[in-house]
N, C-alpha and C. Protein backbone atom coordinates (compact mmCIF):
# COMPACT_ATOMS: atom_id res chain seq x y z
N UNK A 1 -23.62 -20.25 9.98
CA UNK A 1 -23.10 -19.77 11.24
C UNK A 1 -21.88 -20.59 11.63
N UNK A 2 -20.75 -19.79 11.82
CA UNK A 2 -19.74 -20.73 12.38
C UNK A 2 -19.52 -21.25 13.51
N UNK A 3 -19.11 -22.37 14.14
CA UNK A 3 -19.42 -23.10 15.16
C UNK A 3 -18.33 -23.17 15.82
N UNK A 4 -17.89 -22.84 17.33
CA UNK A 4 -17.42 -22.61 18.14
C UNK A 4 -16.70 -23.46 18.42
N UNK A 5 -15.02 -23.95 18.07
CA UNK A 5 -14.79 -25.12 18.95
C UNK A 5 -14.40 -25.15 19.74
N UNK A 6 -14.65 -25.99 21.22
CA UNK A 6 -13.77 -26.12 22.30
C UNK A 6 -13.00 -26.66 22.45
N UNK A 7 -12.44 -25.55 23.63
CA UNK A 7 -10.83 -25.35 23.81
C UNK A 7 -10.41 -26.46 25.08
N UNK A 8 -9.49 -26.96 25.03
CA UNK A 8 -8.82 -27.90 26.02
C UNK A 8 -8.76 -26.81 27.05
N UNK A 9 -8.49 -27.42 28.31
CA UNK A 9 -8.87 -26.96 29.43
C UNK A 9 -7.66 -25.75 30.11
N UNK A 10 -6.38 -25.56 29.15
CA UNK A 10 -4.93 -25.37 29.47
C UNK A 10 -5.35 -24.38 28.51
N UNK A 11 -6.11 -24.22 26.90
CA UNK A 11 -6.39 -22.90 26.65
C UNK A 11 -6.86 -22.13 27.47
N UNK A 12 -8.51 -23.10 27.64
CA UNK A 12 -9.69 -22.02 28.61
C UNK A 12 -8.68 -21.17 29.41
N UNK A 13 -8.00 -22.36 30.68
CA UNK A 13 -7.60 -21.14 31.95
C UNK A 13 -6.16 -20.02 31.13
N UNK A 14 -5.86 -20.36 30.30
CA UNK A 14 -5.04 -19.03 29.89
C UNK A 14 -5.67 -18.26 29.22
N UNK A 15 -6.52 -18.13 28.22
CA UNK A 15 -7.95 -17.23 28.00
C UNK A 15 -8.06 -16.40 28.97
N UNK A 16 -9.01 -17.23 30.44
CA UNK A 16 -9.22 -16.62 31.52
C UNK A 16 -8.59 -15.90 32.20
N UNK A 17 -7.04 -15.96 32.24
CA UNK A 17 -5.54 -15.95 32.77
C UNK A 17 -5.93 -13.88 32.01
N UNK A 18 -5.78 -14.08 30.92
CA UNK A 18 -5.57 -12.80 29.97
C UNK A 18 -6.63 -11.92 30.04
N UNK A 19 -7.76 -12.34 30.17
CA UNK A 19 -9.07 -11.68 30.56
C UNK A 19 -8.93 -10.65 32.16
N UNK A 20 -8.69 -11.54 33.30
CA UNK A 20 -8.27 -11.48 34.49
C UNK A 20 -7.09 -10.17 34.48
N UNK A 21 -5.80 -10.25 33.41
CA UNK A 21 -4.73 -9.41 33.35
C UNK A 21 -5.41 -7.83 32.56
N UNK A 22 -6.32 -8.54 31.92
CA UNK A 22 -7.15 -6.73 31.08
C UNK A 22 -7.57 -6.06 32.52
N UNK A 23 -8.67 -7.06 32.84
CA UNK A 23 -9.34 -6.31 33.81
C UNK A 23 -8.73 -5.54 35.06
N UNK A 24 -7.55 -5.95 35.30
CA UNK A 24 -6.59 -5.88 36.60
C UNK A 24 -6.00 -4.01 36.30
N UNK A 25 -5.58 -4.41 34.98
CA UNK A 25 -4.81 -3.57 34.39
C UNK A 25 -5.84 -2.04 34.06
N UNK A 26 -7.25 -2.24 33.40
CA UNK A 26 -7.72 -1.44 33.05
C UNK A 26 -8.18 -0.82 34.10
N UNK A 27 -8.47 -1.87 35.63
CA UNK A 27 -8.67 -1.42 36.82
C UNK A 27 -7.78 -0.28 37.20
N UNK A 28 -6.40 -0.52 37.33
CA UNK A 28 -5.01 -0.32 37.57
C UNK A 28 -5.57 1.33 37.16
N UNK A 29 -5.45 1.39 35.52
CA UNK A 29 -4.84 2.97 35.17
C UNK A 29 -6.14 3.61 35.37
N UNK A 30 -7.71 3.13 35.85
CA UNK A 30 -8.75 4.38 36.04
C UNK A 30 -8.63 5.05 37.62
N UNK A 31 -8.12 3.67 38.22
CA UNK A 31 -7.64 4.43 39.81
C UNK A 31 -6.47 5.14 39.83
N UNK A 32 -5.32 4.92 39.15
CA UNK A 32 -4.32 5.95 39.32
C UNK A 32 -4.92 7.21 38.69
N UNK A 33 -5.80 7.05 37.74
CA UNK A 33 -5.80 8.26 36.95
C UNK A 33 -7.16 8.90 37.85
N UNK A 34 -7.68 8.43 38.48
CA UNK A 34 -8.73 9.35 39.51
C UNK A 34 -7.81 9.89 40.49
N UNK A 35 -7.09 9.28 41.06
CA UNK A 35 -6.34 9.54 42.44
C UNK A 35 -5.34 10.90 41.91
N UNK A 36 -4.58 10.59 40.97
CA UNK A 36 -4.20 11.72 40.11
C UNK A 36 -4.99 13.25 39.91
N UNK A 37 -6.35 12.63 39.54
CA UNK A 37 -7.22 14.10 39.33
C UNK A 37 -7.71 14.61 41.31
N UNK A 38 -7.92 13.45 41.80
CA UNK A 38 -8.07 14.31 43.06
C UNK A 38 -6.84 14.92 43.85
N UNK A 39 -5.59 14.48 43.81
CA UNK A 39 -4.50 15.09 44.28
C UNK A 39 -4.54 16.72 43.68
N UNK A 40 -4.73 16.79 41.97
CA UNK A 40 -4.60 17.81 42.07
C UNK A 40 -5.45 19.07 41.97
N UNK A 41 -6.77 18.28 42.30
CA UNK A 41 -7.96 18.97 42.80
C UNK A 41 -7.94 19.88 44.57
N UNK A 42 -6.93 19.08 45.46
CA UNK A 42 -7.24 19.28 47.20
C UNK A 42 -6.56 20.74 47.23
N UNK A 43 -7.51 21.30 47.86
CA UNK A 43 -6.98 22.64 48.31
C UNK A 43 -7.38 22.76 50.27
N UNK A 44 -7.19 21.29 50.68
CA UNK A 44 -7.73 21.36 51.88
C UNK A 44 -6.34 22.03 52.81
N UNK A 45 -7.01 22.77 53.65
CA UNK A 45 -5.74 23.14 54.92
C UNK A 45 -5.27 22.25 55.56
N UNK A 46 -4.58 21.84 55.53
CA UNK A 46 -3.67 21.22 56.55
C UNK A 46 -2.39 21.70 57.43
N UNK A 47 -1.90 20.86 58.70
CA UNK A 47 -1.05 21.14 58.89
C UNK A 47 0.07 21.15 58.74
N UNK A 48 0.44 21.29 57.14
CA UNK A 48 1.90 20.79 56.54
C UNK A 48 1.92 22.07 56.24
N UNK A 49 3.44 22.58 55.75
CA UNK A 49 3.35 23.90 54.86
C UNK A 49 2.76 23.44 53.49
N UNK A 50 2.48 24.63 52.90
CA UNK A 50 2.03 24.74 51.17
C UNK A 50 3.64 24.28 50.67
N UNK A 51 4.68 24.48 50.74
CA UNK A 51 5.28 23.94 49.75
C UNK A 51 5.53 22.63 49.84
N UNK A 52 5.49 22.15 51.20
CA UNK A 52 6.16 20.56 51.58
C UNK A 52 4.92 19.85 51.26
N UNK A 53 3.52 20.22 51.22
CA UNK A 53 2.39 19.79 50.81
C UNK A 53 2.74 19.71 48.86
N UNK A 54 2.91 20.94 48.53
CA UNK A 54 2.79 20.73 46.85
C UNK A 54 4.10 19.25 46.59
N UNK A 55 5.26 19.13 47.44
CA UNK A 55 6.40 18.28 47.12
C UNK A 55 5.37 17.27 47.42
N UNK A 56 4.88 16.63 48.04
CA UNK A 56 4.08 15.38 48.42
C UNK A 56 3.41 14.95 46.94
N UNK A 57 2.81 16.14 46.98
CA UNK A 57 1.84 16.01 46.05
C UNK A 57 2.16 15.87 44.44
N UNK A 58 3.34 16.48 44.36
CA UNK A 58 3.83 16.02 43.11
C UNK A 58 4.73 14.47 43.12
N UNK A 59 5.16 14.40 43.98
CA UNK A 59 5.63 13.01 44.52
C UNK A 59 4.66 11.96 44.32
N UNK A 60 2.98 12.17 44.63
CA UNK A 60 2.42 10.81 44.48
C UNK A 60 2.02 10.95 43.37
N UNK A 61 1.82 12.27 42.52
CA UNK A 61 1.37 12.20 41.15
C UNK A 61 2.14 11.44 40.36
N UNK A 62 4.07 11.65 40.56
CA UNK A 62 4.80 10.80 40.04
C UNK A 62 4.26 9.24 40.23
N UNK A 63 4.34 8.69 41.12
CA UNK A 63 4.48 7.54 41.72
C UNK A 63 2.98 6.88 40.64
N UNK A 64 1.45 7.72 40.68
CA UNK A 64 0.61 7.22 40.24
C UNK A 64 0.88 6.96 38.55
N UNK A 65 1.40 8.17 37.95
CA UNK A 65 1.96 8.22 36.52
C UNK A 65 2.40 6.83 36.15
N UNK A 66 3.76 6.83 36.85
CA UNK A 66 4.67 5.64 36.71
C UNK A 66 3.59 4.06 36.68
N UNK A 67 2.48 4.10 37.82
CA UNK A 67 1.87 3.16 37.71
C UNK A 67 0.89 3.08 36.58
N UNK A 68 0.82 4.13 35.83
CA UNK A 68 -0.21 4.17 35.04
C UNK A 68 0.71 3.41 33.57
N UNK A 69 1.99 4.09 33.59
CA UNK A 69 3.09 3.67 32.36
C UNK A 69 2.91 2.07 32.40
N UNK A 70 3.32 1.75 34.10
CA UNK A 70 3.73 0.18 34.20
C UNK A 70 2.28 -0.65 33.44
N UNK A 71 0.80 -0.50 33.69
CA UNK A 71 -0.27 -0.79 33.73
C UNK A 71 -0.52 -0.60 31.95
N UNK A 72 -0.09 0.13 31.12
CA UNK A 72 -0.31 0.42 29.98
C UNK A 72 0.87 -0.59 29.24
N UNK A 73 2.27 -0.70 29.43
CA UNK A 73 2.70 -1.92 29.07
C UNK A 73 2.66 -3.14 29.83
N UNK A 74 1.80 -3.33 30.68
CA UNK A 74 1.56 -4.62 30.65
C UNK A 74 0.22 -4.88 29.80
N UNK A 75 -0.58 -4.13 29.26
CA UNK A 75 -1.58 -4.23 28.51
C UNK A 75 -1.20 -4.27 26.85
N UNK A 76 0.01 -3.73 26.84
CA UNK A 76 0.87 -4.16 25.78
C UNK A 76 1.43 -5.31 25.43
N UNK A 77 2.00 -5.67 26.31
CA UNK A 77 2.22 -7.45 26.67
C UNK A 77 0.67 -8.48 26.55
N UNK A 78 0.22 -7.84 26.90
CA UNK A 78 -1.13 -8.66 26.79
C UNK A 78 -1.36 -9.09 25.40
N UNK A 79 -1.39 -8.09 24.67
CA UNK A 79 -1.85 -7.93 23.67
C UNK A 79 -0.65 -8.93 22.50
N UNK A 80 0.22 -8.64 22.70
CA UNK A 80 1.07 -9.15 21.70
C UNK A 80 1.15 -10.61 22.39
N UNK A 81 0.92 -11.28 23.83
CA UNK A 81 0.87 -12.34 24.15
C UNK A 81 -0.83 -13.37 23.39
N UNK A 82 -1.88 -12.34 23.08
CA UNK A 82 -3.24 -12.57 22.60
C UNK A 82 -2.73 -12.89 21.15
N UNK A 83 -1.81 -12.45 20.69
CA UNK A 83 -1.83 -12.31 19.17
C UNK A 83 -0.79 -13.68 19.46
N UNK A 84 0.22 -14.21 19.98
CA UNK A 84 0.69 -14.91 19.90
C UNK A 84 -0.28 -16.68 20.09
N UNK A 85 -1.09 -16.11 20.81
CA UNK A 85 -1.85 -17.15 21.47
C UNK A 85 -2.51 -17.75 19.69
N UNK A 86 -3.33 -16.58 19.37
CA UNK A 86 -4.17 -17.14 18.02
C UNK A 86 -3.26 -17.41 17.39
N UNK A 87 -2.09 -16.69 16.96
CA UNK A 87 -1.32 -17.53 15.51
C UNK A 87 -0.45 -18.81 15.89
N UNK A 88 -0.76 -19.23 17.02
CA UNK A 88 0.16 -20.90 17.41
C UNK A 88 -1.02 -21.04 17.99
N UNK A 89 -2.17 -20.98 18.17
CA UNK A 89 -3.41 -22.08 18.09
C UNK A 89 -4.34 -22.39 16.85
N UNK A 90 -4.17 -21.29 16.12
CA UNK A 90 -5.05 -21.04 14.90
C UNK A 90 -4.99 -22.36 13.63
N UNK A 91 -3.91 -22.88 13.84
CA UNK A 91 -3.18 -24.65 13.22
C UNK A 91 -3.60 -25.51 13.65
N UNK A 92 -3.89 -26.47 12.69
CA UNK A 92 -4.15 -27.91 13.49
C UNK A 92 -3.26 -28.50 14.13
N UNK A 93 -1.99 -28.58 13.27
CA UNK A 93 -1.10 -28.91 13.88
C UNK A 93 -0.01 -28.12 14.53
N UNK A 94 0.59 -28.99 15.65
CA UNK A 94 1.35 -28.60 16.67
C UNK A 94 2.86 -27.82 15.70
N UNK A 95 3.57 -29.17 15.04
CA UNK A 95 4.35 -28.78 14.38
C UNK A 95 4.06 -27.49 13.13
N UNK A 96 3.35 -26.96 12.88
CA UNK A 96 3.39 -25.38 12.11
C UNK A 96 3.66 -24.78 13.26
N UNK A 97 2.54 -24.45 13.99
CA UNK A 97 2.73 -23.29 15.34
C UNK A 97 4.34 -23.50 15.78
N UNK A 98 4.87 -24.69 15.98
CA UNK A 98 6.13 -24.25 16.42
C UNK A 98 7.21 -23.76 15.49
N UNK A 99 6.84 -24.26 14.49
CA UNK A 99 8.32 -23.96 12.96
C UNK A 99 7.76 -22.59 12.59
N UNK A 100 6.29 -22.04 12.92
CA UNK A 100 6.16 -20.34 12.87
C UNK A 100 6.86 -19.48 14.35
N UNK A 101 6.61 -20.39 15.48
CA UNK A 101 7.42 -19.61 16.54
C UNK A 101 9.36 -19.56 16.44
N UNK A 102 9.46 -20.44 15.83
CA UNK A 102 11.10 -20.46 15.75
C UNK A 102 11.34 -19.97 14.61
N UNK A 103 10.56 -19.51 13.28
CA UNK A 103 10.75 -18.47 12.27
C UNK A 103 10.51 -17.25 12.95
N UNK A 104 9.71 -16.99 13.80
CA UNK A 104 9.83 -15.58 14.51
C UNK A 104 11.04 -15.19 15.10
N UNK A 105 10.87 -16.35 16.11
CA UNK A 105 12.46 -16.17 17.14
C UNK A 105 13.63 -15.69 15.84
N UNK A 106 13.97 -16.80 14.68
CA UNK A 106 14.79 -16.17 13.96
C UNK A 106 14.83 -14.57 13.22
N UNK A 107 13.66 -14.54 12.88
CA UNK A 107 13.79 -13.05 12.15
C UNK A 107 14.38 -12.13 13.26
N UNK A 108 13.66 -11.96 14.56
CA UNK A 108 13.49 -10.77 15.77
C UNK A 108 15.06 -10.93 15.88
N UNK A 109 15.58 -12.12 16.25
CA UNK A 109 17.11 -12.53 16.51
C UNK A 109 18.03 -11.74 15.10
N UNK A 110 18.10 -11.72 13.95
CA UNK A 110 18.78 -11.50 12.84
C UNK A 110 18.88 -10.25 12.65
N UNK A 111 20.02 -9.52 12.76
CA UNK A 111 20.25 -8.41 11.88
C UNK A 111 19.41 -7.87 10.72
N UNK A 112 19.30 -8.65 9.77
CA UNK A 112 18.55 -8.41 8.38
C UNK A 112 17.25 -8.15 8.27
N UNK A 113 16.33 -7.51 9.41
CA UNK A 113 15.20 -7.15 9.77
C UNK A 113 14.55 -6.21 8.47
């Protein structure tokens, strides 16, 4: 069985940090995406007209969308920040993780991709 090692205290809370950003996020796109299905569920009367009502209503559908886009790349970011995390902790030493982060920086930087 492999044995768990612990993490200095500056991993843990960024662990926690990224955990905290899933949950926020996954929070994020099930409420836009309910609020979304009830907007275009309401057929209640009100006192607006039907068309200045449908403009509203496509107006916050936009607005929820957009939050759903923003909420899906920041879960993108997450992710490629998770993957960054393991391959510059995954070393014993300090000096690999950094001469692999400044071989990254160079490739992404270079034409010759």
């Amino acid at each position: 069985m492999a044995q768990q090692r612990a993490l200095p205290q500056s991993k843990e809370t960024l662990l926690q940090s990224y955990n905290k950003r899933l949950k926020d996020d996954v929070k994020s796109i099930m409420r836009n995406f309910t609020e979304i299905i009830k907007t275009a569920n309401t057929e209640d009367e009100t006192q607006v007209p039907r068309a200045t009502q449908g403009k509203q209503d496509n107006y916050k559908m936009h607005v929820r969308a957009a939050n759903i886009v923003r909420a899906d790349e920041s879960l993108m970011k997450l992710v490629s920040d998770l993957k960054h995390f393991l391959i510059l902790n995954d070393f014993p030493s300090d000096e690999v993780s950094i001469d692999l982060y400044e071989l990254e920086e160079e490739y992404y930087s270079s034409r010759y991709k």
